[in-house]
PDB file of N, CA and C in Angstrom:
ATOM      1  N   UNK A   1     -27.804  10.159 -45.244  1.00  0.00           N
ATOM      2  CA  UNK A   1     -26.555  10.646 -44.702  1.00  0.00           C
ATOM      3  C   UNK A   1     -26.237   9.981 -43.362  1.00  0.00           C
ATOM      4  N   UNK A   2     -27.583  10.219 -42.926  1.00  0.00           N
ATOM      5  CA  UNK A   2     -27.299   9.355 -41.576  1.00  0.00           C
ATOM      6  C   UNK A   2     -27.679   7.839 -41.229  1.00  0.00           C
ATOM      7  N   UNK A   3     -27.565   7.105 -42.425  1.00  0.00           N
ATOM      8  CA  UNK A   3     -28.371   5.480 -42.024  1.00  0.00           C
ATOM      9  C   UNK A   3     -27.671   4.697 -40.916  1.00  0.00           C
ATOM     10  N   UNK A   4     -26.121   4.555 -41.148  1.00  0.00           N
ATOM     11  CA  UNK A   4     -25.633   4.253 -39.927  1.00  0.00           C
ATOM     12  C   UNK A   4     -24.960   4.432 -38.880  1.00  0.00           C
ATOM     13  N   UNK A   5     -25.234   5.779 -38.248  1.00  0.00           N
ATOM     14  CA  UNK A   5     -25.035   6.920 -37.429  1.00  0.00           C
ATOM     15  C   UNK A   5     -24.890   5.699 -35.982  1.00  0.00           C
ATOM     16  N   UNK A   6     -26.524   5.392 -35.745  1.00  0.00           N
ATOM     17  CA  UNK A   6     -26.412   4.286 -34.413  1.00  0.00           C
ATOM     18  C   UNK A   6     -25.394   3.359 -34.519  1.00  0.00           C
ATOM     19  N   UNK A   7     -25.862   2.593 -35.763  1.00  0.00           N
ATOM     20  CA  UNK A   7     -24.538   1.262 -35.608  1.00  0.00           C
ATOM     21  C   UNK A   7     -23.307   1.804 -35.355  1.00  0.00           C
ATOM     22  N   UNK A   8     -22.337   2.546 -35.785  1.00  0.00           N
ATOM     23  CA  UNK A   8     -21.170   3.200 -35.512  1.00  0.00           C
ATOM     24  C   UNK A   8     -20.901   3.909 -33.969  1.00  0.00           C
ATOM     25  N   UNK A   9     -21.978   4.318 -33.927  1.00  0.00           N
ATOM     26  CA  UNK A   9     -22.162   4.585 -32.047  1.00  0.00           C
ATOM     27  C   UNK A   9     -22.026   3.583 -31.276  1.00  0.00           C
ATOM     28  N   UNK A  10     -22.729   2.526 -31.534  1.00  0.00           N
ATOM     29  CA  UNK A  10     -22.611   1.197 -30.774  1.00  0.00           C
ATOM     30  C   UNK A  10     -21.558   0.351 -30.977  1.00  0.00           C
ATOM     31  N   UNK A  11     -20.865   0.832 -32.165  1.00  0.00           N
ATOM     32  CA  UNK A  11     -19.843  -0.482 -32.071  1.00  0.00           C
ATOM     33  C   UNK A  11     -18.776  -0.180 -31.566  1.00  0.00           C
ATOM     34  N   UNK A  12     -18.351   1.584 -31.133  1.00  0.00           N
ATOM     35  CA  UNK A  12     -17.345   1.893 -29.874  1.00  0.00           C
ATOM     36  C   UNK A  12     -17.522   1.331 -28.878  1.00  0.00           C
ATOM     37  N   UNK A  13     -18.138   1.455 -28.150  1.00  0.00           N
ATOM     38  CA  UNK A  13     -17.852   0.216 -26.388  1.00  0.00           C
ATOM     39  C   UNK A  13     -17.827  -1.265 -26.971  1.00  0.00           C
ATOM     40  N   UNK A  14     -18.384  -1.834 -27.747  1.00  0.00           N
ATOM     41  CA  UNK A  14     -17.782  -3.169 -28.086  1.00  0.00           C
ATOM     42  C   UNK A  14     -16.317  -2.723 -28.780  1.00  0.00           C
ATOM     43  N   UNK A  15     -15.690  -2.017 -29.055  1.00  0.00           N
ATOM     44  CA  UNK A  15     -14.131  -2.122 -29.541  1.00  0.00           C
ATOM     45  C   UNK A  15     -13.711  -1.790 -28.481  1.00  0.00           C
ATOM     46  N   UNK A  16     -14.052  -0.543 -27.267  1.00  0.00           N
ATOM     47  CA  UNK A  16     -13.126  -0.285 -25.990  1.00  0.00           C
ATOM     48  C   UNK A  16     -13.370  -2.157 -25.370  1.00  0.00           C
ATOM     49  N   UNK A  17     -14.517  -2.785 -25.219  1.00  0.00           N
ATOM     50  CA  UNK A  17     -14.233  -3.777 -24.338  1.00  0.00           C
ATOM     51  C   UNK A  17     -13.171  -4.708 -24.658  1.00  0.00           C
ATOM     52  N   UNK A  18     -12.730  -5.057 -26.358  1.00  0.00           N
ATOM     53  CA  UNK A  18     -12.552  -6.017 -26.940  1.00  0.00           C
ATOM     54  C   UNK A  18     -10.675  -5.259 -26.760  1.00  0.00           C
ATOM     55  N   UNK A  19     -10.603  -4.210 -26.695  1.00  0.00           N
ATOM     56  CA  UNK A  19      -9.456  -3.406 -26.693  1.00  0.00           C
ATOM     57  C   UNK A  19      -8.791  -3.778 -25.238  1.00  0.00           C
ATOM     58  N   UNK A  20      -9.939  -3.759 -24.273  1.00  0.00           N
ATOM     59  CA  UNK A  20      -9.336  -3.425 -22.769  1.00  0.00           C
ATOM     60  C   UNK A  20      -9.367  -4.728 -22.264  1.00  0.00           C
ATOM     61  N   UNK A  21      -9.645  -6.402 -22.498  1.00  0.00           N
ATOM     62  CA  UNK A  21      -9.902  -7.831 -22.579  1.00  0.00           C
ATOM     63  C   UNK A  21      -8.639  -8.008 -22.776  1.00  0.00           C
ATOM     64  N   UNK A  22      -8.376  -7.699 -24.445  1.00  0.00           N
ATOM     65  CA  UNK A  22      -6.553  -7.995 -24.944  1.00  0.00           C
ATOM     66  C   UNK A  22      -5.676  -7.392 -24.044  1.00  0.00           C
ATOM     67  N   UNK A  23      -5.446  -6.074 -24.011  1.00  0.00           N
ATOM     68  CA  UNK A  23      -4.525  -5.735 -22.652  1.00  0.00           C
ATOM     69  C   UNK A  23      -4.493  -6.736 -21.952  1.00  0.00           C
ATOM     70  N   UNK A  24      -5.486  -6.464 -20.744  1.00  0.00           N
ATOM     71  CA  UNK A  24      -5.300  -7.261 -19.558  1.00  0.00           C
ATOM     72  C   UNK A  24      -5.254  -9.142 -19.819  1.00  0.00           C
ATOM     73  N   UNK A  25      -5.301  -9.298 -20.935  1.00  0.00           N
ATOM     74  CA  UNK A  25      -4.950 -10.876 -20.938  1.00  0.00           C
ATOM     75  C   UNK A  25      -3.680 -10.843 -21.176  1.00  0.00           C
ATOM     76  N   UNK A  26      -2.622 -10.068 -22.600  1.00  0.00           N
ATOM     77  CA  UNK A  26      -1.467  -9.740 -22.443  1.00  0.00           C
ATOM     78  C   UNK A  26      -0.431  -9.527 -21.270  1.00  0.00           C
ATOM     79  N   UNK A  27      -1.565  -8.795 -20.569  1.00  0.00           N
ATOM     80  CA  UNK A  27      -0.416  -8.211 -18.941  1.00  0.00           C
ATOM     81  C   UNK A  27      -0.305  -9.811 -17.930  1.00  0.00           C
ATOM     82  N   UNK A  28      -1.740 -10.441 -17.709  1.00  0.00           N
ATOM     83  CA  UNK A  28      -1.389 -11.461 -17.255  1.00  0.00           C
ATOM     84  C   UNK A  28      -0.992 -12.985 -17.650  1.00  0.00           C
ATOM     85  N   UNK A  29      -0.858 -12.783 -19.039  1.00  0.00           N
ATOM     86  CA  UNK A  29      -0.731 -14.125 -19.387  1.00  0.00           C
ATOM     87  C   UNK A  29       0.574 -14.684 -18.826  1.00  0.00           C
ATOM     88  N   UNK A  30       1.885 -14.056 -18.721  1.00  0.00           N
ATOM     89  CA  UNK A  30       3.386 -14.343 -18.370  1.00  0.00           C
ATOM     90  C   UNK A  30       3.051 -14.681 -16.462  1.00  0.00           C
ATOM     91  N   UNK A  31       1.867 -13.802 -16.029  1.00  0.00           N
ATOM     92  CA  UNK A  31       1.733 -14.715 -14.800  1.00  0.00           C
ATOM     93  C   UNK A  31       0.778 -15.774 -14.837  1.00  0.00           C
ATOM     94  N   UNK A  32       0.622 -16.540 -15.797  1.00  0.00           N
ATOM     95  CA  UNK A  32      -0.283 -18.090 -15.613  1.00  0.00           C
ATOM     96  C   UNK A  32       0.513 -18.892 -14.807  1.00  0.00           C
ATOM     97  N   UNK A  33       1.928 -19.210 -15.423  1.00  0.00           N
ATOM     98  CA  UNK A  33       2.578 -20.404 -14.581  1.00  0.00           C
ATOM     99  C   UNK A  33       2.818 -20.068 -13.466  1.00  0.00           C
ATOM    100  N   UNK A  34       2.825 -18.989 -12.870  1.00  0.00           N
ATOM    101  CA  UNK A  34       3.089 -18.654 -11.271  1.00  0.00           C
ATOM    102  C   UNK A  34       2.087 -18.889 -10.563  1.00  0.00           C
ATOM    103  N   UNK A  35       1.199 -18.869 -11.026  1.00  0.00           N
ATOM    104  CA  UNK A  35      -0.061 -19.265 -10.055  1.00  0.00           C
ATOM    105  C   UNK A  35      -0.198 -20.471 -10.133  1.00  0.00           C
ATOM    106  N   UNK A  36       0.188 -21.884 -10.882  1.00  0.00           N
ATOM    107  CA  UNK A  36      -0.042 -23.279 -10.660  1.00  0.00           C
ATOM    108  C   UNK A  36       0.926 -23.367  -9.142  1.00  0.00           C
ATOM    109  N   UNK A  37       1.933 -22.896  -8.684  1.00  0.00           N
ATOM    110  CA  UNK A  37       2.769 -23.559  -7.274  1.00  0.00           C
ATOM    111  C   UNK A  37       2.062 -22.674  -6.324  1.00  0.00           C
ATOM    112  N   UNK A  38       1.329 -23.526  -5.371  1.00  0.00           N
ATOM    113  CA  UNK A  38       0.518 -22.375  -4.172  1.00  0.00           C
ATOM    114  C   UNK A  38       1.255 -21.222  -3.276  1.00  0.00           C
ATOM    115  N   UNK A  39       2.712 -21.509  -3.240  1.00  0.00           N
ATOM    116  CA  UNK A  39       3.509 -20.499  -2.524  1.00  0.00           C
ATOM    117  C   UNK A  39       3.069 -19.296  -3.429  1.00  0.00           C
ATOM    118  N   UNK A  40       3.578 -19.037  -4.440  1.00  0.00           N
ATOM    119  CA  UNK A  40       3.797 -18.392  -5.718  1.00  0.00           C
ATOM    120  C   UNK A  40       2.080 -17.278  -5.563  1.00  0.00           C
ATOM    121  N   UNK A  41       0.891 -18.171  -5.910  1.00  0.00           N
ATOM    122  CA  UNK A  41      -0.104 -17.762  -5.388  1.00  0.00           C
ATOM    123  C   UNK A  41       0.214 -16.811  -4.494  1.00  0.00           C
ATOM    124  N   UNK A  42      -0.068 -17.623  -3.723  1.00  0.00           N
ATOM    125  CA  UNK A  42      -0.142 -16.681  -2.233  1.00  0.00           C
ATOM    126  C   UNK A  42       0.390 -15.078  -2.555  1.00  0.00           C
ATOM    127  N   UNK A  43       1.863 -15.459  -2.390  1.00  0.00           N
ATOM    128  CA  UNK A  43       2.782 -14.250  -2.916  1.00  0.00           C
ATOM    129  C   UNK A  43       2.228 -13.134  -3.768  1.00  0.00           C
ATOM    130  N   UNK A  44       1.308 -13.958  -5.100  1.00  0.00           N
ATOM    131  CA  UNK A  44       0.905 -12.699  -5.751  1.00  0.00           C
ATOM    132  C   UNK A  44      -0.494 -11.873  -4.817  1.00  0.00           C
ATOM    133  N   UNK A  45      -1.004 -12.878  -4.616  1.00  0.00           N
ATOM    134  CA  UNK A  45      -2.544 -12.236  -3.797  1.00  0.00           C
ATOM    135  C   UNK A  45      -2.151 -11.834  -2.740  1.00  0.00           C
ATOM    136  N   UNK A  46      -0.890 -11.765  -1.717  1.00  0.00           N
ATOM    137  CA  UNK A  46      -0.494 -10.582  -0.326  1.00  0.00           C
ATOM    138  C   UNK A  46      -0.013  -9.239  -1.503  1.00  0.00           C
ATOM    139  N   UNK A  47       0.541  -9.532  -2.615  1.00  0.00           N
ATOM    140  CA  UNK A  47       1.143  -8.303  -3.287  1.00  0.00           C
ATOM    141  C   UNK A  47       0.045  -7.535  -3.910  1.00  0.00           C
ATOM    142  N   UNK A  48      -0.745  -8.119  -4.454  1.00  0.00           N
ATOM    143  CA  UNK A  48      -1.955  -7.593  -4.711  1.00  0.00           C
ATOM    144  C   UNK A  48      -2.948  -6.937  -3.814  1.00  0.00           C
ATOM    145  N   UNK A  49      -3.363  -7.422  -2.650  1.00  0.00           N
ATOM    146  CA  UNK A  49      -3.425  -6.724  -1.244  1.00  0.00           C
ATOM    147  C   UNK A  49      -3.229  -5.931  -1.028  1.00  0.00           C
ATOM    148  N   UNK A  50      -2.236  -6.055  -0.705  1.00  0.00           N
ATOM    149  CA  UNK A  50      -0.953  -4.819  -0.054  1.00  0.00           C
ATOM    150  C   UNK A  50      -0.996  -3.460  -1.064  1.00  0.00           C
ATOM    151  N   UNK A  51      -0.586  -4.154  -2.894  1.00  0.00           N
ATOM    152  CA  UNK A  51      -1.188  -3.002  -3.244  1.00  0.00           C
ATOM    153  C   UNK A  51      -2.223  -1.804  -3.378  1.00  0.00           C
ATOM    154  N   UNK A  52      -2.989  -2.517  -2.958  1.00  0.00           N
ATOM    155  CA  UNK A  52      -4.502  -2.021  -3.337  1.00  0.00           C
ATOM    156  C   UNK A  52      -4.879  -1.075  -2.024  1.00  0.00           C
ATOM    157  N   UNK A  53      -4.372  -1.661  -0.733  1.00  0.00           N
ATOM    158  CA  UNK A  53      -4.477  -0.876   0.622  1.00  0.00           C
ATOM    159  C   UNK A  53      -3.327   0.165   0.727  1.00  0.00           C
ATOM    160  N   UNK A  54      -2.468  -0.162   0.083  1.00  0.00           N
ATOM    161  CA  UNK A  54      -0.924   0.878  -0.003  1.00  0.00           C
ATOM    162  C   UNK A  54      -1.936   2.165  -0.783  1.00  0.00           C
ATOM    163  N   UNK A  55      -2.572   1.987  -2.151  1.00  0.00           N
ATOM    164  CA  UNK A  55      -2.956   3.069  -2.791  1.00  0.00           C
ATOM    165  C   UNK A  55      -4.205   3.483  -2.053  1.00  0.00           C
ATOM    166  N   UNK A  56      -4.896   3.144  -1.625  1.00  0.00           N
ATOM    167  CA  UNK A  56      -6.376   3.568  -0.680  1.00  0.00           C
ATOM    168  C   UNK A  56      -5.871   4.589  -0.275  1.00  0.00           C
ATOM    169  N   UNK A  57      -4.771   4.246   1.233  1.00  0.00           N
ATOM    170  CA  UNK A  57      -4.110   4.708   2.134  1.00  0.00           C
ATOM    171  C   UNK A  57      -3.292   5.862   1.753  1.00  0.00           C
ATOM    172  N   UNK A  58      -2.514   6.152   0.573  1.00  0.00           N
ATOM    173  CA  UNK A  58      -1.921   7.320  -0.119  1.00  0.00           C
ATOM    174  C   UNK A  58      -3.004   8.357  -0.585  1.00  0.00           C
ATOM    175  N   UNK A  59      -4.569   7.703  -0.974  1.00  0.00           N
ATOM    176  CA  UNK A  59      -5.475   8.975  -1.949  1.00  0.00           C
ATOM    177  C   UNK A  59      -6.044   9.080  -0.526  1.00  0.00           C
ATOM    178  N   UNK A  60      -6.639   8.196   0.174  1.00  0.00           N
ATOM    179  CA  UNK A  60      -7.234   8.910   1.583  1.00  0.00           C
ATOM    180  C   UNK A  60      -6.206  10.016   2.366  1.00  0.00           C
ATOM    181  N   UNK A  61      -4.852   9.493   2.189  1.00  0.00           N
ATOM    182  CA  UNK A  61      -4.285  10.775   3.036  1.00  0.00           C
ATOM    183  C   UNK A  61      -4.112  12.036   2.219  1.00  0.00           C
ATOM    184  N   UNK A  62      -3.438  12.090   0.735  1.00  0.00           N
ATOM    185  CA  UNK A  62      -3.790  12.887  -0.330  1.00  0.00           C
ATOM    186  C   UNK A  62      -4.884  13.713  -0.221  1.00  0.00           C
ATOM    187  N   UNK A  63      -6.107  13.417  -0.228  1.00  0.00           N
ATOM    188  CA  UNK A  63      -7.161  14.250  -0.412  1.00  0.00           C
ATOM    189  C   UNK A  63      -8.265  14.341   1.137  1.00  0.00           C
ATOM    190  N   UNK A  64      -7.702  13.662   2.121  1.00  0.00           N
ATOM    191  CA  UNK A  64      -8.037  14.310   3.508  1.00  0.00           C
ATOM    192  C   UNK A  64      -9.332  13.664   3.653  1.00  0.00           C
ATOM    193  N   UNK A  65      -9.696  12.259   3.412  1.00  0.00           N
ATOM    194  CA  UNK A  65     -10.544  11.903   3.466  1.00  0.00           C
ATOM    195  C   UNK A  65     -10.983  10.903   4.392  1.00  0.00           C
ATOM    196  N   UNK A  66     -10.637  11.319   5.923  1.00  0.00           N
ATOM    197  CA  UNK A  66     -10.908  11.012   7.221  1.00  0.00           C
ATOM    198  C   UNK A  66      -9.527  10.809   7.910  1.00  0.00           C
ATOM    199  N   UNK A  67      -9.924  10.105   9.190  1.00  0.00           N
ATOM    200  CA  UNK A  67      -8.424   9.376   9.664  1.00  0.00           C
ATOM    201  C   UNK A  67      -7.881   8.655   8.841  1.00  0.00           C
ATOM    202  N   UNK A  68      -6.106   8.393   9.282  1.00  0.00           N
ATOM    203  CA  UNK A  68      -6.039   7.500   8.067  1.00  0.00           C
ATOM    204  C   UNK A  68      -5.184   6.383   9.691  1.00  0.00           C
TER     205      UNK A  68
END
């Protein structure tokens, strides 16, 4: 009843990885050509930045988790 109980266990996180790979190649593939002109670059990696310290800065003040 139970012969392949494990294999079927194990082959969920290989389908979430193979699941969550496609996404994120989908989401960035339309930005490949923006990153060949270095302005363009740049632009995305201050926006990317910025995002990432914009959201810190909202859950640290959100949930009171020191000075902000």
């Amino acid at each position: 009843m139970f012969d392949g109980f494990w294999e079927n266990v194990f082959r969920y996180p290989r389908y979430l990885v193979t699941t969550a790979l496609g996404v994120l190649l989908s989401l960035f593939a339309p930005l490949a050509p923006l990153v060949k002109r270095p302005i363009t670059l740049v632009a995305l990696i201050g926006l990317l930045i910025s995002s990432l310290v914009f959201v810190s800065l909202t859950l640290r003040a959100m949930l009171g988790l020191g000075t902000v």
